[in-house]
C-alpha atoms as a PDB file:
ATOM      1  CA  UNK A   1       2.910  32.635  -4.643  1.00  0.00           C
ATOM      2  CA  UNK A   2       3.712  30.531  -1.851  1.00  0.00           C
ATOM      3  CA  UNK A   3       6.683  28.233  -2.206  1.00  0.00           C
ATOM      4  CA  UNK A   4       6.712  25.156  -0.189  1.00  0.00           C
ATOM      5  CA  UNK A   5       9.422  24.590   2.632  1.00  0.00           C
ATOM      6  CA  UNK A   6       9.738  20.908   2.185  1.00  0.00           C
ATOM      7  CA  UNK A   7      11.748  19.127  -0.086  1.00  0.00           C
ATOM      8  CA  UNK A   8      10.314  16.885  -3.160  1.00  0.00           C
ATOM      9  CA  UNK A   9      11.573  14.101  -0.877  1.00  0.00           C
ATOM     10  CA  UNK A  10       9.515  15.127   2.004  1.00  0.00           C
ATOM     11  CA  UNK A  11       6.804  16.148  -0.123  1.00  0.00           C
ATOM     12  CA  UNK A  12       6.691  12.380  -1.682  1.00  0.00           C
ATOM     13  CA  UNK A  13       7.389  10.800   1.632  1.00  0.00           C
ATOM     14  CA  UNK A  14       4.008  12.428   3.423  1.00  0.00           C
ATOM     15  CA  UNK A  15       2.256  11.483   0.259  1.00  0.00           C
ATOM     16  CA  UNK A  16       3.504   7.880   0.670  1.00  0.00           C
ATOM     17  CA  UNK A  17       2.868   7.501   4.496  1.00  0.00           C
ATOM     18  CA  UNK A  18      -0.705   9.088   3.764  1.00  0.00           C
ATOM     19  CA  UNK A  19      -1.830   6.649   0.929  1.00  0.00           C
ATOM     20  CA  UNK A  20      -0.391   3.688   3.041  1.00  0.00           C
ATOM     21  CA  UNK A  21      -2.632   4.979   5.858  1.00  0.00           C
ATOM     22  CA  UNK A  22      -5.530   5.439   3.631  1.00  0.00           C
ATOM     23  CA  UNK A  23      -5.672   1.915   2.432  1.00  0.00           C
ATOM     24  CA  UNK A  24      -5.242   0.495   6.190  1.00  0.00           C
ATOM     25  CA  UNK A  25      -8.018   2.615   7.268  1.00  0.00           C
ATOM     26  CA  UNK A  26     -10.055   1.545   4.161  1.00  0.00           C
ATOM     27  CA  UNK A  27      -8.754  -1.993   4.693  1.00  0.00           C
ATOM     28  CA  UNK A  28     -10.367  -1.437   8.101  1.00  0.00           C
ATOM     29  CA  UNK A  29     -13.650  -0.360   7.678  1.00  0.00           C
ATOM     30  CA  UNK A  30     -14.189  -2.802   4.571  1.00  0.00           C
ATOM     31  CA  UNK A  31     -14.727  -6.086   7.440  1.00  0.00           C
ATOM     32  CA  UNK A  32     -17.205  -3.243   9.900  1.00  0.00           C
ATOM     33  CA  UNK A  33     -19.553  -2.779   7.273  1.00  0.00           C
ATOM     34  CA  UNK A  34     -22.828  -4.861   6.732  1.00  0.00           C
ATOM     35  CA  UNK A  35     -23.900  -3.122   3.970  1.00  0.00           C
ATOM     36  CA  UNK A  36     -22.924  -4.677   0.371  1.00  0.00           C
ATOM     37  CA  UNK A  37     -22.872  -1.977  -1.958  1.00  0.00           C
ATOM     38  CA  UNK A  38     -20.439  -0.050   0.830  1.00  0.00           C
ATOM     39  CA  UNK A  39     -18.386  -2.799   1.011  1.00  0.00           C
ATOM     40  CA  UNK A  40     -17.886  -2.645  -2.721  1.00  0.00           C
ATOM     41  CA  UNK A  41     -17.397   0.923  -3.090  1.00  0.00           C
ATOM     42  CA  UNK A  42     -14.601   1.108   0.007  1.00  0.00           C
ATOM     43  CA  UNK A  43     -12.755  -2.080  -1.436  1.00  0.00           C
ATOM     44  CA  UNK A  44     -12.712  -0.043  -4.774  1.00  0.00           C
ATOM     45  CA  UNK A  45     -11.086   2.355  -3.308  1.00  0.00           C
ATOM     46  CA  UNK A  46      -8.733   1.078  -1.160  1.00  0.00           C
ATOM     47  CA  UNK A  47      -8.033  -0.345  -4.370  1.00  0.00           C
ATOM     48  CA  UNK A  48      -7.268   2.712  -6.223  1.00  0.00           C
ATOM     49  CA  UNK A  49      -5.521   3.750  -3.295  1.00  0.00           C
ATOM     50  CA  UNK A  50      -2.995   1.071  -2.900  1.00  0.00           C
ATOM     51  CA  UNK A  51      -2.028   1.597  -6.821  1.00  0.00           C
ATOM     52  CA  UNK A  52      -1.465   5.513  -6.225  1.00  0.00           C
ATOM     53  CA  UNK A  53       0.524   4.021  -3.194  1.00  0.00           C
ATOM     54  CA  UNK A  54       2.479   2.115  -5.470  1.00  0.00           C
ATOM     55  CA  UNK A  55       2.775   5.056  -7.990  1.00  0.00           C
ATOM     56  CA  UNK A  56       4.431   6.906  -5.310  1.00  0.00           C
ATOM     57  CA  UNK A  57       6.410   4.561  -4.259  1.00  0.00           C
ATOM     58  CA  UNK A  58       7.752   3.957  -7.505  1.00  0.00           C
ATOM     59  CA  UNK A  59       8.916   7.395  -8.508  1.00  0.00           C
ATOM     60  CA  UNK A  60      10.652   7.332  -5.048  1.00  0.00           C
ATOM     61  CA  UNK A  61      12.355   4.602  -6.278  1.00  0.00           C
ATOM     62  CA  UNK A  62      13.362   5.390  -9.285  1.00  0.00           C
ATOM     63  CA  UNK A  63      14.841   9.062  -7.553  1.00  0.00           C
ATOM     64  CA  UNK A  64      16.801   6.916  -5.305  1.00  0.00           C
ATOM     65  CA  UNK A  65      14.571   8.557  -2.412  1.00  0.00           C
ATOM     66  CA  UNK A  66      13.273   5.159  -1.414  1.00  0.00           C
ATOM     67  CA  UNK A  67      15.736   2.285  -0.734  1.00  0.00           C
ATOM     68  CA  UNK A  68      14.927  -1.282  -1.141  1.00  0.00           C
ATOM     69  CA  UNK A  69      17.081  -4.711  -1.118  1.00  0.00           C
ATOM     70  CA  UNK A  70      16.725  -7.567  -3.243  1.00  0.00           C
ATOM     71  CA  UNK A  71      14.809 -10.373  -1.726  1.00  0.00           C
ATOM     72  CA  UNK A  72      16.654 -13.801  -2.089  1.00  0.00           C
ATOM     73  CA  UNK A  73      14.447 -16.093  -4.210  1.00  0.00           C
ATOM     74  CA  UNK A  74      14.720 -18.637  -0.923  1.00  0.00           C
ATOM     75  CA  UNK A  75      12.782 -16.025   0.783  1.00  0.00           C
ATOM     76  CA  UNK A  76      10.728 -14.863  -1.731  1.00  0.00           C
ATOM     77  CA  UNK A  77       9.613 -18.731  -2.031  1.00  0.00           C
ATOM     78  CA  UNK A  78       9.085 -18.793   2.088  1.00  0.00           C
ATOM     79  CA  UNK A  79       6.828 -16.342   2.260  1.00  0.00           C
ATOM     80  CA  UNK A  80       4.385 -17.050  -0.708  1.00  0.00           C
ATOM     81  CA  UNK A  81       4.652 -21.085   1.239  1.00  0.00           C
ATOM     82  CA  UNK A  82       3.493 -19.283   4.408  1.00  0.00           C
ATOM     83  CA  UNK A  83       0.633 -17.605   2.351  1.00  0.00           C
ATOM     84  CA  UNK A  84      -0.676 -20.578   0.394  1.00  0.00           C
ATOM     85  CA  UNK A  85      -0.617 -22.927   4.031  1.00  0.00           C
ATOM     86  CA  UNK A  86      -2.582 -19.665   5.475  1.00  0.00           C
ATOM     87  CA  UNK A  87      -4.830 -19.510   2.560  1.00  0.00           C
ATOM     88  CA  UNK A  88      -5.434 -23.209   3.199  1.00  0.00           C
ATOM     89  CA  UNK A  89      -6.172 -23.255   6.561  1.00  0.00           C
ATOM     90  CA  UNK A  90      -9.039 -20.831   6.263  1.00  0.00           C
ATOM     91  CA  UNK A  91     -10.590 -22.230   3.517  1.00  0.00           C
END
């Protein structure tokens, strides 16, 4: 039986970098493609990828392998602004 040489930090961290990768590369090739049904099935899963992203993410979290930092409500507030003005200038 072979025994792995990385860590369950490492381990989770390559998993993590690799999902986040997935769903920019999926992200990517959703606005090349002309064809509908392809669209739909690579937005599903870029989809599915970003919540096993998140899944990840989470446990590293909770394992304290993953730091984070509050975000002040002020900012929190700033950035969905920014979004809405950007969602209204391209509509």
């Amino acid at each position: 039986m072979n025994k792995s040489s990385m860590s369950e930090q490492e381990l989770l961290t390559d998993l993590l970098h690799s999902e986040k990768a997935l769903v920019k590369d999926y992200a990517g090739n959703c606005t090349e493609v002309a064809c509908p049904n392809l669209r739909n099935l690579l937005i599903n899963c870029m989809t599915e990828c970003s919540h096993d992203q998140f899944a990840v993410f989470e446990q590293m979290h909770q394992r304290n392998m993953y730091k984070t930092k509050p975000a002040k409500s002020q900012d929190v507030q700033t950035a969905k602004q920014s979004m809405d003005t950007l969602q209204q200038q391209t509509w």
